[in-house]
Protein backbone atom coordinates (compact mmCIF):
# COMPACT_ATOMS: atom_id res chain seq x y z
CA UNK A 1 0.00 0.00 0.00
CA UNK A 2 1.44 3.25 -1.22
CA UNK A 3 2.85 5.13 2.04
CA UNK A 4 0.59 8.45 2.11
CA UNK A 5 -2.46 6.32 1.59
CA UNK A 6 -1.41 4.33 5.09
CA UNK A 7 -0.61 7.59 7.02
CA UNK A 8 -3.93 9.10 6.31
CA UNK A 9 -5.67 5.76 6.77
CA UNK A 10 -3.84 5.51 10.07
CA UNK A 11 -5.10 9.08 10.98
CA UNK A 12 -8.71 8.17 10.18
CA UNK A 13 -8.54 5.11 11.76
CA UNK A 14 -7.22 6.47 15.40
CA UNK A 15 -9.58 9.11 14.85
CA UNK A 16 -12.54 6.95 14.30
CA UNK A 17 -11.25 4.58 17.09
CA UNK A 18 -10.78 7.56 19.42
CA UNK A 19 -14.81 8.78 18.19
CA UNK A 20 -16.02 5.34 19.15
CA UNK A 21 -14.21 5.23 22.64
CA UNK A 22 -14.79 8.95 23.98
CA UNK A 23 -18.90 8.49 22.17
CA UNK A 24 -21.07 11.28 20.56
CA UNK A 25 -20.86 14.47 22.73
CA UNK A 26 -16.93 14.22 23.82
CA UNK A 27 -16.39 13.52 19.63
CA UNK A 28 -18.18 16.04 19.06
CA UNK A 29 -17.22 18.79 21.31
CA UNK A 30 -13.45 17.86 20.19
CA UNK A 31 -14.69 18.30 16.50
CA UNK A 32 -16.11 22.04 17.23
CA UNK A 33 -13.04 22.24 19.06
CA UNK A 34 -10.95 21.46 15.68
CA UNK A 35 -13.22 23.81 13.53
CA UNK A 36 -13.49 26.65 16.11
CA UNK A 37 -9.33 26.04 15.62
CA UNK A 38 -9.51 26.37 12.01
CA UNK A 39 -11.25 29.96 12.40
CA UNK A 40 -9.11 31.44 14.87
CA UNK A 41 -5.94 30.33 13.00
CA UNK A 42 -7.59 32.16 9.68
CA UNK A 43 -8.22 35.32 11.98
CA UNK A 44 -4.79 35.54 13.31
CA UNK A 45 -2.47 34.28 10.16
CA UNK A 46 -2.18 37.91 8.51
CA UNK A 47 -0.56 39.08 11.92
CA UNK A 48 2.21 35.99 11.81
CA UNK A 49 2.73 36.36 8.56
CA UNK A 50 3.13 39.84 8.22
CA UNK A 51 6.09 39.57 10.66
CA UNK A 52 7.09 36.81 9.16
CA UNK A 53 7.35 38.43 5.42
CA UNK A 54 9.35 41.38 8.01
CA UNK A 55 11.81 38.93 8.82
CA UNK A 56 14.54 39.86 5.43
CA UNK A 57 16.71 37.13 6.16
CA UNK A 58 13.59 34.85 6.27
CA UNK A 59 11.77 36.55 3.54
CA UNK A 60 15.34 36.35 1.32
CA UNK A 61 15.76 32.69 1.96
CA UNK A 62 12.16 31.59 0.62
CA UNK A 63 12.97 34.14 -2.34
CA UNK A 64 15.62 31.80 -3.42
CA UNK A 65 14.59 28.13 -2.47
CA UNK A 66 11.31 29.05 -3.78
CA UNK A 67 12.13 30.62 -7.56
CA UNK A 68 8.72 31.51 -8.46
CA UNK A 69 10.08 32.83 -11.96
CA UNK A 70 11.16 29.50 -12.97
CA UNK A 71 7.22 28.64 -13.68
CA UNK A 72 7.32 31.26 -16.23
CA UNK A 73 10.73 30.21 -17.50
CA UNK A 74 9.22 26.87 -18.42
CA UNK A 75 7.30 28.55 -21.12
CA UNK A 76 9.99 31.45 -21.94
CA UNK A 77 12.93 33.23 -20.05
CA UNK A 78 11.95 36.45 -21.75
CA UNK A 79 8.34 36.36 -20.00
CA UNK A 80 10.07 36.69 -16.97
CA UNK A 81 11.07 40.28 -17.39
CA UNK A 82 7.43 40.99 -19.49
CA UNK A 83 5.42 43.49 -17.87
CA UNK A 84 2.27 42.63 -16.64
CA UNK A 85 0.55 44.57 -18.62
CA UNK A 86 1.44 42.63 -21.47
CA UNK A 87 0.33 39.53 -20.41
CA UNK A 88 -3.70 39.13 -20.89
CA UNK A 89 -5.28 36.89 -18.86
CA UNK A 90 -5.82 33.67 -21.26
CA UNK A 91 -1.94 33.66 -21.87
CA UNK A 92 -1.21 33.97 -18.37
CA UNK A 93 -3.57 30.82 -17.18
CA UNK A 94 -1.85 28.71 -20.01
CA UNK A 95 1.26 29.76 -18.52
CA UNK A 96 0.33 28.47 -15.12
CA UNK A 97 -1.30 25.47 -16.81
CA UNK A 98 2.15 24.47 -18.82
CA UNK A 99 3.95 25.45 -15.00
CA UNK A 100 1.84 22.58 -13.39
CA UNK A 101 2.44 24.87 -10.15
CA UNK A 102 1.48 23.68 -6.67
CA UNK A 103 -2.34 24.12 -5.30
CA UNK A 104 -3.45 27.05 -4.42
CA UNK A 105 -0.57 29.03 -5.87
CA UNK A 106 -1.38 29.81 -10.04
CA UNK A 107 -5.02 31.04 -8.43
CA UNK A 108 -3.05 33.59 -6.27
CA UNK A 109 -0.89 34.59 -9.11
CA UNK A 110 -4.00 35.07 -11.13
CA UNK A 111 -5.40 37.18 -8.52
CA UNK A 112 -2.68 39.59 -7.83
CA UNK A 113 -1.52 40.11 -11.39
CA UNK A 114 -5.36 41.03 -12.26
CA UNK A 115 -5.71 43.45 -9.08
CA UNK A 116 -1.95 44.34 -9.24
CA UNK A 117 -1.40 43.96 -5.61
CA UNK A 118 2.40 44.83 -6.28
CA UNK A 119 2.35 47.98 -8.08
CA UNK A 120 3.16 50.04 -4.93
CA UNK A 121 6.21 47.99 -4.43
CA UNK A 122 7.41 49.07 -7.54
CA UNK A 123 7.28 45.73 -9.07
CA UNK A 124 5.54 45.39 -12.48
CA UNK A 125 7.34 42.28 -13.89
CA UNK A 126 5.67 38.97 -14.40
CA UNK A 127 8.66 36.86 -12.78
CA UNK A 128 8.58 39.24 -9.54
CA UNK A 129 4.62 38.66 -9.48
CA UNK A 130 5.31 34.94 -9.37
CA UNK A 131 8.30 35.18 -6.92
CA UNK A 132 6.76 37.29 -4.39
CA UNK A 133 3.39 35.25 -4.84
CA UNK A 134 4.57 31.90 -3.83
CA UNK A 135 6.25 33.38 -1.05
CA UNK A 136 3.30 35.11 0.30
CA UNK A 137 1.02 31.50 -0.32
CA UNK A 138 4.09 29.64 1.21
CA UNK A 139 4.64 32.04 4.79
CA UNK A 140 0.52 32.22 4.50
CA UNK A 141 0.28 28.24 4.75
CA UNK A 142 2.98 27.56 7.20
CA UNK A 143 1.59 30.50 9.33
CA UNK A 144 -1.65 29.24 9.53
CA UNK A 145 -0.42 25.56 10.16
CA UNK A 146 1.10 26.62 13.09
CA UNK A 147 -1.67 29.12 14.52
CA UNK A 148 -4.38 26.00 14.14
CA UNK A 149 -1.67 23.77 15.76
CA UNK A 150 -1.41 26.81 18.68
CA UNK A 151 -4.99 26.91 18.93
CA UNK A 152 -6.00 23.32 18.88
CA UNK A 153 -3.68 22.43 21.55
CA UNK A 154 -4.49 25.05 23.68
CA UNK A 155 -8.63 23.84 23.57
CA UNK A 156 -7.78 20.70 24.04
CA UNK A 157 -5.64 21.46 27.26
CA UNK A 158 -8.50 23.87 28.18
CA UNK A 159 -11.48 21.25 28.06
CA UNK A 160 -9.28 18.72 29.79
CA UNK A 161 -8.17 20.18 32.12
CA UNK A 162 -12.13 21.98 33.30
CA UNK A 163 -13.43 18.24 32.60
CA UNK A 164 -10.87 16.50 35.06
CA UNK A 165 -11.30 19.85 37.76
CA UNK A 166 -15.01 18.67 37.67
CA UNK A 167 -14.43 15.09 38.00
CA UNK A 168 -15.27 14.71 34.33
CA UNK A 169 -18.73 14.58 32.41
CA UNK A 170 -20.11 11.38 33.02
CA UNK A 171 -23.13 12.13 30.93
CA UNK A 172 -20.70 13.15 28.18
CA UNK A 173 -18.52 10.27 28.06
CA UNK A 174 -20.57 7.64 26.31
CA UNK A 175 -23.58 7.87 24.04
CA UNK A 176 -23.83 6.95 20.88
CA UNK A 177 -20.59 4.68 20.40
CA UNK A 178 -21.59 4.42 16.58
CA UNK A 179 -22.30 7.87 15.96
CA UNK A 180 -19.18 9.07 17.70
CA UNK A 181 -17.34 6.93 15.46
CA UNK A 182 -18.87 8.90 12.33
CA UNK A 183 -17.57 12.63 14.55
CA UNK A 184 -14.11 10.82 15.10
CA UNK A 185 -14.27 9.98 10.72
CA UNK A 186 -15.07 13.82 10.23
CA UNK A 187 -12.13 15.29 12.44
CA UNK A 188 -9.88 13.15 11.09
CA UNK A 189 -10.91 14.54 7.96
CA UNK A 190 -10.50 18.08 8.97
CA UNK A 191 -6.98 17.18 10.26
CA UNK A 192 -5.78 15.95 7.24
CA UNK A 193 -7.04 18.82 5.15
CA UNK A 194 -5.19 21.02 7.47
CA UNK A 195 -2.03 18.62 7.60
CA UNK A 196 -2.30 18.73 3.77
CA UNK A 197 -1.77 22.68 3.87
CA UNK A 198 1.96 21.75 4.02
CA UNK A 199 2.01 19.83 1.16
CA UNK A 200 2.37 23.30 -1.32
CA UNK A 201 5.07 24.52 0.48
CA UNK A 202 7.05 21.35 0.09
CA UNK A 203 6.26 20.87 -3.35
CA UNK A 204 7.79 24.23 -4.10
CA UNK A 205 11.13 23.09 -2.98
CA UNK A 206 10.60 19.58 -3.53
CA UNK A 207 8.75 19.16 -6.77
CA UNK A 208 9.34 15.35 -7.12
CA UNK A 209 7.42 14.16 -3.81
CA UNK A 210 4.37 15.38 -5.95
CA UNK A 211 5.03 12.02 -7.64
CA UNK A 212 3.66 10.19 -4.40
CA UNK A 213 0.63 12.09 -3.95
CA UNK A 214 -0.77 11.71 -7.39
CA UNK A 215 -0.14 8.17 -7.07
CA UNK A 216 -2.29 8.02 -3.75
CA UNK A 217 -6.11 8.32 -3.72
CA UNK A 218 -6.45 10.05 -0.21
CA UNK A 219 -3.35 12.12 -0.92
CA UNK A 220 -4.85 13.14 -4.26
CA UNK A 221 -8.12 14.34 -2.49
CA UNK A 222 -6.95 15.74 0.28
CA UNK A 223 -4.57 17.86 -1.59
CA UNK A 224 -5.93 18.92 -4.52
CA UNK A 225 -9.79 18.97 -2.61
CA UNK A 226 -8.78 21.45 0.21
CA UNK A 227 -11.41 23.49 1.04
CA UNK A 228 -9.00 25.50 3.07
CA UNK A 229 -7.08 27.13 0.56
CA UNK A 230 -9.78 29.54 0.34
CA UNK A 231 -8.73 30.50 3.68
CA UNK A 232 -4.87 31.43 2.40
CA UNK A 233 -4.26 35.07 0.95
CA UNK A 234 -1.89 35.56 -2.08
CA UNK A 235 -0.27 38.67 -0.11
């Protein structure tokens, strides 16, 4: 069995296991808990990022590993220094097409080329418009990785810790065994759609491991259905 097919099996397993053993009301309260995670980390991103994208050193390092030109390069090194403004729009999506760039980035790069975003920085070419881009998406994702990670541990310590001062919630801790096996299926599924938010950022540097994921069915949905790109700015 291919190897991201078994970890993401393995999370939806423990997670179902765990839904059947804590039943329907703890499953779910740790689901809202996971969700109510996935909104705070979108509300508090732009702050981490924005002192990330302040770091230069940081900024300067992504900026290299990252070479958001090179997508344009694969269909010409001239198109690089081409203005945006002579690019239209159909040209430019069959430039990200032939790119084959990482989820959500060619969206972003659509996005900020049509609205400019840029022009106050000064920059007007199409290869800065793709560098700073993917650096944006790439400090966006790992930012909010880490505030849901922040936040979901945090709740978790919370409950537990106001269920054991009470002695626990006996009327909570078993219900439904089935039904809090069906919870424990849908925060695993969360989980892994967050989890999967790291993929882009890897596949920037490491273009290869892409190989993997196309070649696994959960690692093909999970990454190329994530509803929580929508979530990740292009600035």
């Amino acid at each position: 069995m291919k190897i991201v097919d078994t970890v993401c099996g393995l999370v939806l397993v423990l997670c179902v296991l765990g839904g059947c053993y804590r039943g329907f009301f703890s499953a779910a309260l740790s689901l809202t808990e996971t969700l109510l995670s996935i909104v705070l980390a979108a509300l508090t991103t732009p702050f981490l990022a924005a002192a990330a994208k302040g770091n230069a050193a940081l900024y300067n390092m992504l900026l290299y590993y990252t070479e958001g030109s090179e997508y344009v390069a694969k269909t010409s090194v001239e198109l690089t220094r081409t203005s945006i403004h002579g690019v239209n729009a159909l040209q430019l999506r069959a430039i990200i097409d032939r790119a084959d760039m990482p989820l959500p980035m060619g969206e972003r790069v659509l996005d900020n080329v049509a609205q400019e975003v840029f022009r106050t920085t000064g920059y007007t070419a199409l290869g800065d418009y793709f560098n700073l881009t993917i650096v944006a998406v790439v400090i966006n994702l790992i930012c909010f990785f880490l505030c849901f990670l922040v936040f979901r541990l945090l709740m978790g310590l919370v409950m537990r810790a106001f269920e054991y001062g009470r002695g626990g919630f006996p009327l909570l801790s078993r219900f439904d065994t089935a039904t809090g096996a069906g919870i424990g299926f849908l925060e695993g599924a969360v989980l892994l759609f967050v989890l999967f938010l790291l993929l882009p950022p890897v596949l920037t540097v490491l273009p290869k491991i892409g190989v993997y994921v196309n070649r696994s069915f959960f690692g093909e949905f999970f990454y190329r259905a994530n509803p929580l790109y929508m979530l990740i700015p292009g600035t």
